[in-house]
C-alpha atoms as a PDB file:
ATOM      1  CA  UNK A   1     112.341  82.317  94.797  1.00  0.00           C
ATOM      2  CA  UNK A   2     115.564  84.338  96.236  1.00  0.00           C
ATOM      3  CA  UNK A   3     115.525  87.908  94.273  1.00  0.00           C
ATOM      4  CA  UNK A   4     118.922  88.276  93.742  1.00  0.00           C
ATOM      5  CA  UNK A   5     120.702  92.030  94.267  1.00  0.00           C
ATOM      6  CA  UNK A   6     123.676  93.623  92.632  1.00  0.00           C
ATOM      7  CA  UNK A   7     126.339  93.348  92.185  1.00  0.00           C
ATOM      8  CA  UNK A   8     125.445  89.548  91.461  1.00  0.00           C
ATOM      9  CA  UNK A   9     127.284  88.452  88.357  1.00  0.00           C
ATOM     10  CA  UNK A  10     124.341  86.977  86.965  1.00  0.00           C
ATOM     11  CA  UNK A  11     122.743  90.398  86.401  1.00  0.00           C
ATOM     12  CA  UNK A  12     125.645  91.291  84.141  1.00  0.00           C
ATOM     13  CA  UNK A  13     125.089  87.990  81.862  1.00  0.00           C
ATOM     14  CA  UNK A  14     123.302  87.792  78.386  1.00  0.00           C
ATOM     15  CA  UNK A  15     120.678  85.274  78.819  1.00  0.00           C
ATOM     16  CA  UNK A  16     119.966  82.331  76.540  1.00  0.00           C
ATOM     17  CA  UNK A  17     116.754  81.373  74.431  1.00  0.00           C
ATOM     18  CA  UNK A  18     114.321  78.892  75.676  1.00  0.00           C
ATOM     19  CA  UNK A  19     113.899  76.518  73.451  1.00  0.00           C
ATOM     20  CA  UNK A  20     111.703  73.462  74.640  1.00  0.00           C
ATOM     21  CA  UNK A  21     108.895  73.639  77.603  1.00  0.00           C
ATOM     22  CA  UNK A  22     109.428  70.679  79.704  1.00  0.00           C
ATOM     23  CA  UNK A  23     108.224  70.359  83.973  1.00  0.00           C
ATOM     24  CA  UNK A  24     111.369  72.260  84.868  1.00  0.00           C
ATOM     25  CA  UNK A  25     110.515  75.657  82.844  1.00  0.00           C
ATOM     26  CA  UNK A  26     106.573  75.024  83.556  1.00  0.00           C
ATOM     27  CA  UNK A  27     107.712  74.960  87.099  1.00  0.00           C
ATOM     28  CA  UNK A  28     110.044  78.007  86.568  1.00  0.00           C
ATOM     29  CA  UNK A  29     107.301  80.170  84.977  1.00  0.00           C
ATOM     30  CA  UNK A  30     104.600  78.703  88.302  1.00  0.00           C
ATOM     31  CA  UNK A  31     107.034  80.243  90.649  1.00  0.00           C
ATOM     32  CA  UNK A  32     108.484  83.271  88.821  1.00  0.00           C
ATOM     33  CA  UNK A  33     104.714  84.433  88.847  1.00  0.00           C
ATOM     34  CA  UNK A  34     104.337  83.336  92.407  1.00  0.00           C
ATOM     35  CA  UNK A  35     107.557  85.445  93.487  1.00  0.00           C
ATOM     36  CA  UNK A  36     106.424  88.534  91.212  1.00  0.00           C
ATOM     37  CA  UNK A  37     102.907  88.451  92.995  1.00  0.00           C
ATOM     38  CA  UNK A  38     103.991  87.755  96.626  1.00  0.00           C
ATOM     39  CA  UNK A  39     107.026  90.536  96.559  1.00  0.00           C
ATOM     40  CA  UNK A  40     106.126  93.331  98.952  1.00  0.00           C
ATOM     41  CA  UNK A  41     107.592  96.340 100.275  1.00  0.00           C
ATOM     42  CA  UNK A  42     108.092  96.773  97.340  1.00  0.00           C
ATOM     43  CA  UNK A  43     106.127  95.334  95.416  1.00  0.00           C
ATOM     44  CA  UNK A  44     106.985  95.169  91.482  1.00  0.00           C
ATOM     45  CA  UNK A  45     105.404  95.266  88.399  1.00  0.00           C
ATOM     46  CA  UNK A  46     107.725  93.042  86.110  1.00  0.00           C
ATOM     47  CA  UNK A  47     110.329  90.063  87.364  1.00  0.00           C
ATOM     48  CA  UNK A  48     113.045  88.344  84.579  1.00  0.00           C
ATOM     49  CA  UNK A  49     114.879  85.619  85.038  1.00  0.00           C
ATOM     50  CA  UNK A  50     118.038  86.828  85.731  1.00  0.00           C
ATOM     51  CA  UNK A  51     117.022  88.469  89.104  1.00  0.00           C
ATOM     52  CA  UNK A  52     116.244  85.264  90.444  1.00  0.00           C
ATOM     53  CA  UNK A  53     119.835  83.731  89.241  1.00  0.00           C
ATOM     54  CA  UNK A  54     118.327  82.159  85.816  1.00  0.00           C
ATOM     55  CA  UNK A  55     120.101  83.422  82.765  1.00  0.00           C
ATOM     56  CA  UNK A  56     116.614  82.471  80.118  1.00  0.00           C
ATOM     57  CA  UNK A  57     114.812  84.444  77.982  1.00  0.00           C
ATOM     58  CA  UNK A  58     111.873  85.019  80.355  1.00  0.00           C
ATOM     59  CA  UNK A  59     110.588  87.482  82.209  1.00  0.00           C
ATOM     60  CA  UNK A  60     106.597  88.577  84.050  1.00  0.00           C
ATOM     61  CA  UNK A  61     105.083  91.512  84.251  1.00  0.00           C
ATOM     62  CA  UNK A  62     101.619  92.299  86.770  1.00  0.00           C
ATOM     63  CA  UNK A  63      99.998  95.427  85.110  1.00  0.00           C
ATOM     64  CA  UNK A  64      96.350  96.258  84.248  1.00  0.00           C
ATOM     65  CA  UNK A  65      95.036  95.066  80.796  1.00  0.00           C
ATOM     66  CA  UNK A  66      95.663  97.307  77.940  1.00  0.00           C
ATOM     67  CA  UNK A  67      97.893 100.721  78.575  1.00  0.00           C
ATOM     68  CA  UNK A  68      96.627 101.813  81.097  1.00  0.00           C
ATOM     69  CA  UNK A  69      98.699 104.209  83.133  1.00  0.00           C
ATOM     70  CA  UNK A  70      97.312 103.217  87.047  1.00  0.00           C
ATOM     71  CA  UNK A  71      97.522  99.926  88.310  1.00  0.00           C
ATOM     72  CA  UNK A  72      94.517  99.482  90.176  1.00  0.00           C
ATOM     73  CA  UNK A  73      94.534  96.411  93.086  1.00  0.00           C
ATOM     74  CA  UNK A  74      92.805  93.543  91.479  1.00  0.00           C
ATOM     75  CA  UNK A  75      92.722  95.234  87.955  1.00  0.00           C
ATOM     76  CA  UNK A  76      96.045  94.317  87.086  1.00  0.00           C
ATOM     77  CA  UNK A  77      96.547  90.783  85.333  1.00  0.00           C
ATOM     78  CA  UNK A  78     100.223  89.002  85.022  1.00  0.00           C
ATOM     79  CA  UNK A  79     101.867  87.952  81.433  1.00  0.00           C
ATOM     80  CA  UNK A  80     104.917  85.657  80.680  1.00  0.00           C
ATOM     81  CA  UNK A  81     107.208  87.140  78.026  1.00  0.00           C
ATOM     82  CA  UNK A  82     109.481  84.226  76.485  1.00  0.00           C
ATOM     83  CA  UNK A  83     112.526  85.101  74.016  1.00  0.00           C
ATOM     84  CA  UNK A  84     111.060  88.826  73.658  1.00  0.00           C
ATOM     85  CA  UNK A  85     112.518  90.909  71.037  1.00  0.00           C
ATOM     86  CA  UNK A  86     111.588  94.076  70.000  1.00  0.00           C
ATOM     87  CA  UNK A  87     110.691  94.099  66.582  1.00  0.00           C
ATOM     88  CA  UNK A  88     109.676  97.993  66.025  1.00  0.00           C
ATOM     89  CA  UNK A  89     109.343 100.978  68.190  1.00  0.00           C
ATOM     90  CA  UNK A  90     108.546 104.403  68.084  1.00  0.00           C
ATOM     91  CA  UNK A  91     111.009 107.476  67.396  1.00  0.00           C
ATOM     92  CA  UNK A  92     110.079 109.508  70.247  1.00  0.00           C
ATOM     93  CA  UNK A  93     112.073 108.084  73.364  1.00  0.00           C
ATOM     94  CA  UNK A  94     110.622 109.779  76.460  1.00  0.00           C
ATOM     95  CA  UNK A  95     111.022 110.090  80.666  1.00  0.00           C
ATOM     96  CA  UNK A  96     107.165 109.763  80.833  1.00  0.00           C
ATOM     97  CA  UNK A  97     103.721 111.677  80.162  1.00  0.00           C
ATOM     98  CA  UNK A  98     105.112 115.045  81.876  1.00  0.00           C
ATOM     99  CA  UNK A  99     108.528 115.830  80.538  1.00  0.00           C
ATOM    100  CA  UNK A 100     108.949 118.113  83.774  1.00  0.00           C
ATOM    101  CA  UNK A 101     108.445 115.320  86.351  1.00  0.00           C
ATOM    102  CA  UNK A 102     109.778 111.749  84.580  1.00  0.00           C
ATOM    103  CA  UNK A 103     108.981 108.587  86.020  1.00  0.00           C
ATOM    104  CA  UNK A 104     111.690 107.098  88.077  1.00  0.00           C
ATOM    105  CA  UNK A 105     112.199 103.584  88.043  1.00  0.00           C
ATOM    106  CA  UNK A 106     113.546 101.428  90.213  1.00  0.00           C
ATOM    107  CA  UNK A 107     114.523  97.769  90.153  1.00  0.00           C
ATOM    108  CA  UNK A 108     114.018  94.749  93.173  1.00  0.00           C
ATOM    109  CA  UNK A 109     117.542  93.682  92.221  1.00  0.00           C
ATOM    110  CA  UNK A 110     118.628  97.172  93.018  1.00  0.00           C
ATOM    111  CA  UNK A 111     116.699  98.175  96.065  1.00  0.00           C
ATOM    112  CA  UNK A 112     115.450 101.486  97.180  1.00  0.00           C
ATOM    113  CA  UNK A 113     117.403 103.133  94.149  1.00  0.00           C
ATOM    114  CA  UNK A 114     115.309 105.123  91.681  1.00  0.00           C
ATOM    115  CA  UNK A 115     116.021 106.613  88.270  1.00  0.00           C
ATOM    116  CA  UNK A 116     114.901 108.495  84.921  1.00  0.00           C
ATOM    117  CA  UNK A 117     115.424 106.392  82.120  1.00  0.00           C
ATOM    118  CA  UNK A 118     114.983 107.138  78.553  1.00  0.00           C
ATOM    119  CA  UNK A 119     112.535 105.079  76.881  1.00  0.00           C
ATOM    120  CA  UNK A 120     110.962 104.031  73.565  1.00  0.00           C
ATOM    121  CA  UNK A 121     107.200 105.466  73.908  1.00  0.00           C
ATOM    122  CA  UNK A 122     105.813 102.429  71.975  1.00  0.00           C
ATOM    123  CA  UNK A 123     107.160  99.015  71.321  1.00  0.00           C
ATOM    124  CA  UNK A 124     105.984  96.086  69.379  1.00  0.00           C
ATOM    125  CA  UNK A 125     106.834  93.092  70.746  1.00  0.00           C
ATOM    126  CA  UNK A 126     107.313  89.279  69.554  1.00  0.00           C
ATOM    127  CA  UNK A 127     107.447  86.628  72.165  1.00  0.00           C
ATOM    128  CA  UNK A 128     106.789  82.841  72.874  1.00  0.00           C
ATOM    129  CA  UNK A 129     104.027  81.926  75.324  1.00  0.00           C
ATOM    130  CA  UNK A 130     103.347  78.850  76.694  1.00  0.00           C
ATOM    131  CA  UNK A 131     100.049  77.508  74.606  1.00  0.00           C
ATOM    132  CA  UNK A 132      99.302  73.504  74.877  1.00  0.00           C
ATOM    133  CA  UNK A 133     102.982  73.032  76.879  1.00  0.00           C
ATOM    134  CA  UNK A 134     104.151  74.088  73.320  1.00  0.00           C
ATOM    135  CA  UNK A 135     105.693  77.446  72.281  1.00  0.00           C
ATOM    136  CA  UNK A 136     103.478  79.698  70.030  1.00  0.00           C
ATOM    137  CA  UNK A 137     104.904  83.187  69.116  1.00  0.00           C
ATOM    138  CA  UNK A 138     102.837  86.342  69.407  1.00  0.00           C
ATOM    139  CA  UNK A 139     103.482  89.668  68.598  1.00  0.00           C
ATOM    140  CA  UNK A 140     102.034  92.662  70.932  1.00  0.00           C
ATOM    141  CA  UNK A 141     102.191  96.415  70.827  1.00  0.00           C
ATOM    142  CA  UNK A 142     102.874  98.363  73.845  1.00  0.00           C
ATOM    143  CA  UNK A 143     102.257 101.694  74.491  1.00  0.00           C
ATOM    144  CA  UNK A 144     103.338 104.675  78.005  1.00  0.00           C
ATOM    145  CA  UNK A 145     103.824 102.347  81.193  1.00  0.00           C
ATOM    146  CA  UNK A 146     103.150  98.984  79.894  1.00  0.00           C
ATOM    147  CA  UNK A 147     105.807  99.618  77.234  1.00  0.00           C
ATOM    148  CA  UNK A 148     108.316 101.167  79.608  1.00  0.00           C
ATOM    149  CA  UNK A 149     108.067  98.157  81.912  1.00  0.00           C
ATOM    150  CA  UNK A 150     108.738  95.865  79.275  1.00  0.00           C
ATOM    151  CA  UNK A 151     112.131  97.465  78.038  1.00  0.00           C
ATOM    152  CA  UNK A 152     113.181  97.537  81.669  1.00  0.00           C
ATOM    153  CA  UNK A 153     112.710  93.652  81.985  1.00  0.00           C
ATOM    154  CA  UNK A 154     113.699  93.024  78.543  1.00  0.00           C
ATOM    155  CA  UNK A 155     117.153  94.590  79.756  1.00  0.00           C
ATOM    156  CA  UNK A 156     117.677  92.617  82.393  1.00  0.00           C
ATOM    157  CA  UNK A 157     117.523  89.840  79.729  1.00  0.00           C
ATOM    158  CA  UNK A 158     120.599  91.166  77.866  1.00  0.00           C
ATOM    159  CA  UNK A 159     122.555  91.917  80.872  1.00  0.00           C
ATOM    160  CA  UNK A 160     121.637  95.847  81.316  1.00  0.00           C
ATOM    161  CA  UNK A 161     120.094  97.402  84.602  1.00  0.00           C
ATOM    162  CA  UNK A 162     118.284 100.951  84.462  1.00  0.00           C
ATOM    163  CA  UNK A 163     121.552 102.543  86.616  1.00  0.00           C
ATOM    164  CA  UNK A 164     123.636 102.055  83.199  1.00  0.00           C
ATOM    165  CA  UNK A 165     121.271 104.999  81.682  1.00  0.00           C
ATOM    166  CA  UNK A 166     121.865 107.040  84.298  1.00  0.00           C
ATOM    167  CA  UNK A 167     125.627 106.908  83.758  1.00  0.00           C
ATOM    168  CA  UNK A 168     125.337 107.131  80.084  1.00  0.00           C
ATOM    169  CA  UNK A 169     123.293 109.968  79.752  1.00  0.00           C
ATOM    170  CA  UNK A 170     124.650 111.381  83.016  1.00  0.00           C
ATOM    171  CA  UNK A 171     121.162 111.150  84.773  1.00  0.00           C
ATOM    172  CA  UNK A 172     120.786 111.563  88.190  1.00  0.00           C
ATOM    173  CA  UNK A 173     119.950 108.658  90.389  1.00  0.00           C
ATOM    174  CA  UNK A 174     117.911 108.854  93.865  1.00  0.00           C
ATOM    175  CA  UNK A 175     118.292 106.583  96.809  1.00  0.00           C
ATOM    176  CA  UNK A 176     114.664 106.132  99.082  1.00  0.00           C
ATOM    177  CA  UNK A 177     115.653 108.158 102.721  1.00  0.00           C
ATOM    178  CA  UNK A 178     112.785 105.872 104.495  1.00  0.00           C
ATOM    179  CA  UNK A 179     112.685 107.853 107.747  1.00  0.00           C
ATOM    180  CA  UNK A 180     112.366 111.429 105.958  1.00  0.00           C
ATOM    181  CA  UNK A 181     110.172 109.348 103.274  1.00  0.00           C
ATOM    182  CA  UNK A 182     111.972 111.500 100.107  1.00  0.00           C
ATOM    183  CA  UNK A 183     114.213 110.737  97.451  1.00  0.00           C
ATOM    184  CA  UNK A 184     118.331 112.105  97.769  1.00  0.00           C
ATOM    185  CA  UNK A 185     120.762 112.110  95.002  1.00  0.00           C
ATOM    186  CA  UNK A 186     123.822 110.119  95.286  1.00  0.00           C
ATOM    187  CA  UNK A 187     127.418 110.599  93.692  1.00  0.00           C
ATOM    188  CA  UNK A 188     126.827 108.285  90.597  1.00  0.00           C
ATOM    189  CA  UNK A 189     130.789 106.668  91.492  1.00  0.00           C
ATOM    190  CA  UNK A 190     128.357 104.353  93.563  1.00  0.00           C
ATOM    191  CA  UNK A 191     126.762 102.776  91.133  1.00  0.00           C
ATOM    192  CA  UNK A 192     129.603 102.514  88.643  1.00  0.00           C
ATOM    193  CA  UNK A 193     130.391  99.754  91.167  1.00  0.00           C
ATOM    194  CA  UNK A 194     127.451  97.593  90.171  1.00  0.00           C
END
């Protein structure tokens, strides 16, 4: 599927609960997977609905089992989040493991763009999965990456992208120089535009 980029509309739009699994979402989940696995350069580690012009409640992520911090080729396993909702988290919000060098994230709807975001250290999360071509809720906790990835797709759900933190919090945001292979700041006015 097309991987939509801002400032697409649909990436500004709350998106609705699934509420029965017929062939069209089975074949929806099939080839959100698919996309999420076959996207290269970059490659990602979570896709949602939205970002393939779908306004559900679903989104994939491809990380290794557990919370693990590396994703390791061929280690890594990919899970279908349906209606997620964060049902507790932790108090301390952080920018990563090292407080001096926060993770950036960046976003295949908003390409070669990176970030710090603040983020919820731990989550627990209820969801639907697809059990029997019946929905069966779950609840999960998440903990470091794993957790961080899931509260970036879980935004795109509700309509947010990671560049809205950066203008909240007045956070700087870095745009990928591919020739000089670094990271520059840009003048945030840019991305008010998304």
């Amino acid at each position: 599927m097309k991987i939509i980029t801002v400032p697409h509309p649909t990436l500004r739009k709350k998106s609705l609960d699934v509420r029965v699994i017929d062939k069209k979402i089975l074949q929806f989940v099939d080839q959100l997977v698919l996309t999420l696995a076959e996207k290269s350069n970059p490659s990602g580690v979570g896709l949602a609905a939205p970002q393939v012009d779908k306004n559900i409640r679903i989104f994939c992520t491809n990380l290794p089992p557990g919370n693990e911090l590396e994703t390791d080729e061929g280690k890594s396993q990919v899970n279908v989040y349906i209606n997620p909702v964060i049902t507790k988290h932790s108090k301390k919000i952080t920018f990563g493991p090292d407080k001096n060098e926060p993770i950036l994230e960046g976003c295949l709807s908003i390409p070669s763009l990176y970030g710090p975001v603040p983020r919820f250290e731990s989550i627990e999360l209820e969801f639907d999965q697809i059990i029997n071509q019946e929905l069966k809720r779950t609840k999960q906790h998440y903990a470091f990456f794993p957790a961080r990835v899931i509260q970036h797709e879980l935004d795109h759900l509700n309509g947010v992208l990671f560049t809205d933190y950066s203008l909240y919090y007045d956070l700087p945001i870095y745009q990928e120089d591919e020739k000089k292979r670094k990271l520059i700041e840009i003048d945030k006015k840019m991305i008010e535009l998304f």
